[in-house]
Protein backbone atom coordinates (compact mmCIF):
# COMPACT_ATOMS: atom_id res chain seq x y z
CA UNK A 1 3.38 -30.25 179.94
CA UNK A 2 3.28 -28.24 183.55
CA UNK A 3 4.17 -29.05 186.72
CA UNK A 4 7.36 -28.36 189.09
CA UNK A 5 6.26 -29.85 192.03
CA UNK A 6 4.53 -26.35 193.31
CA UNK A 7 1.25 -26.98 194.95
CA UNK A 8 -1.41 -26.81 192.66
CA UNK A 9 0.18 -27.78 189.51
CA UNK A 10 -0.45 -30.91 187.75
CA UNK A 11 0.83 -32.20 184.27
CA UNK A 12 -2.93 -32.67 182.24
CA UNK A 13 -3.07 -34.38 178.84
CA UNK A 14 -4.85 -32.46 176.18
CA UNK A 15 -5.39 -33.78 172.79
CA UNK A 16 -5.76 -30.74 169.95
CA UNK A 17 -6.87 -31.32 166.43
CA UNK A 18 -4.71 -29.54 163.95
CA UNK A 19 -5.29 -28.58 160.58
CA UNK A 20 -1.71 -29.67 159.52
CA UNK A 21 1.08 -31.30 161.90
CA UNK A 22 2.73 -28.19 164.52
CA UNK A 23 6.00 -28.54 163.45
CA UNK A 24 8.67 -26.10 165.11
CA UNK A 25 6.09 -23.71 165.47
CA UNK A 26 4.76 -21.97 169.56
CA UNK A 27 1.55 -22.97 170.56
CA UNK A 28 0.04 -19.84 172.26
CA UNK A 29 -2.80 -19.95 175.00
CA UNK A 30 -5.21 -17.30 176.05
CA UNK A 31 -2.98 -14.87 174.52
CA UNK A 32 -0.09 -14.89 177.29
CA UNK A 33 0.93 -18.32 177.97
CA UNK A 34 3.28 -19.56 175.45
CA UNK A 35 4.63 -23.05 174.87
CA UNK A 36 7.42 -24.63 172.20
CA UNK A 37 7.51 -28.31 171.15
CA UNK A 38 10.14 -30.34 173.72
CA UNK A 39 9.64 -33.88 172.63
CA UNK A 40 7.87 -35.66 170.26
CA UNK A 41 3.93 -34.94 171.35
CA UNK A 42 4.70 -32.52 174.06
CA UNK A 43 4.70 -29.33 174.58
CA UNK A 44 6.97 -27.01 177.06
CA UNK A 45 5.66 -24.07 178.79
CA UNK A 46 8.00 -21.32 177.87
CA UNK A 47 10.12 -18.90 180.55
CA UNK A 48 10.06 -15.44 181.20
CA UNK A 49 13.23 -14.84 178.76
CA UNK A 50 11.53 -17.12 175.90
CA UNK A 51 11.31 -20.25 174.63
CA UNK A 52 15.00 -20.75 173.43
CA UNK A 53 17.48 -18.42 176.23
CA UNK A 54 20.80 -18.60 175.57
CA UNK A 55 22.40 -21.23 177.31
CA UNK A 56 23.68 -20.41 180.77
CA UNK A 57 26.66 -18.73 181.09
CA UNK A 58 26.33 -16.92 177.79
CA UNK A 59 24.14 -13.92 179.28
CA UNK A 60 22.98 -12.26 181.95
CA UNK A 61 19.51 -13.23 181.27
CA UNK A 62 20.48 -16.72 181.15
CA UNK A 63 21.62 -16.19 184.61
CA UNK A 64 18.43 -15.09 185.82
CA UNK A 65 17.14 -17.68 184.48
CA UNK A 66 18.91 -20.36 185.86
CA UNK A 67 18.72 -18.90 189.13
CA UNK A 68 15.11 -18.29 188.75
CA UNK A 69 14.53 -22.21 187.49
CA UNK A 70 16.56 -23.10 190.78
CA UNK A 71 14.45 -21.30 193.02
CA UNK A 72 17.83 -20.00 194.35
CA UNK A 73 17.04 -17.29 197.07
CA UNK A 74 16.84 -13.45 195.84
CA UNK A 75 20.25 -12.60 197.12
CA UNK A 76 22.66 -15.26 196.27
């Protein structure tokens, strides 16, 4: 699942054959881009601090984060 409303993005349904059901497992794509099951059947493109950061507020990375996610400008 992609797409954040940036130009050029668009969410694109994919169907993949397994050998045996994906589980909790990361799905990783040409060797950089990784993704983590959300919801049932789809897939969510991880960040830049993983798949699972620690929720907000917790650490500094998870500030980033959040502030990355927000698109808040670089000095606020």
């Amino acid at each position: 699942m992609a797409g954040d409303g940036c130009s050029g993005e668009r969410t694109v349904p994919v169907e993949v054959r397994l050998p045996e059901p994906l589980g909790e497992r990361d799905v990783v794509v040409n060797l950089d881009q990784l993704y983590t099951p959300d919801r049932p059947g789809l897939l969510r493109r991880c960040g830049e601090f993983g798949c699972h950061p620690a929720p907000t507020g917790c650490t500094s990375d998870s500030y980033h984060q959040a502030a990355r996610d927000a698109d808040a400008p670089q000095h606020s």
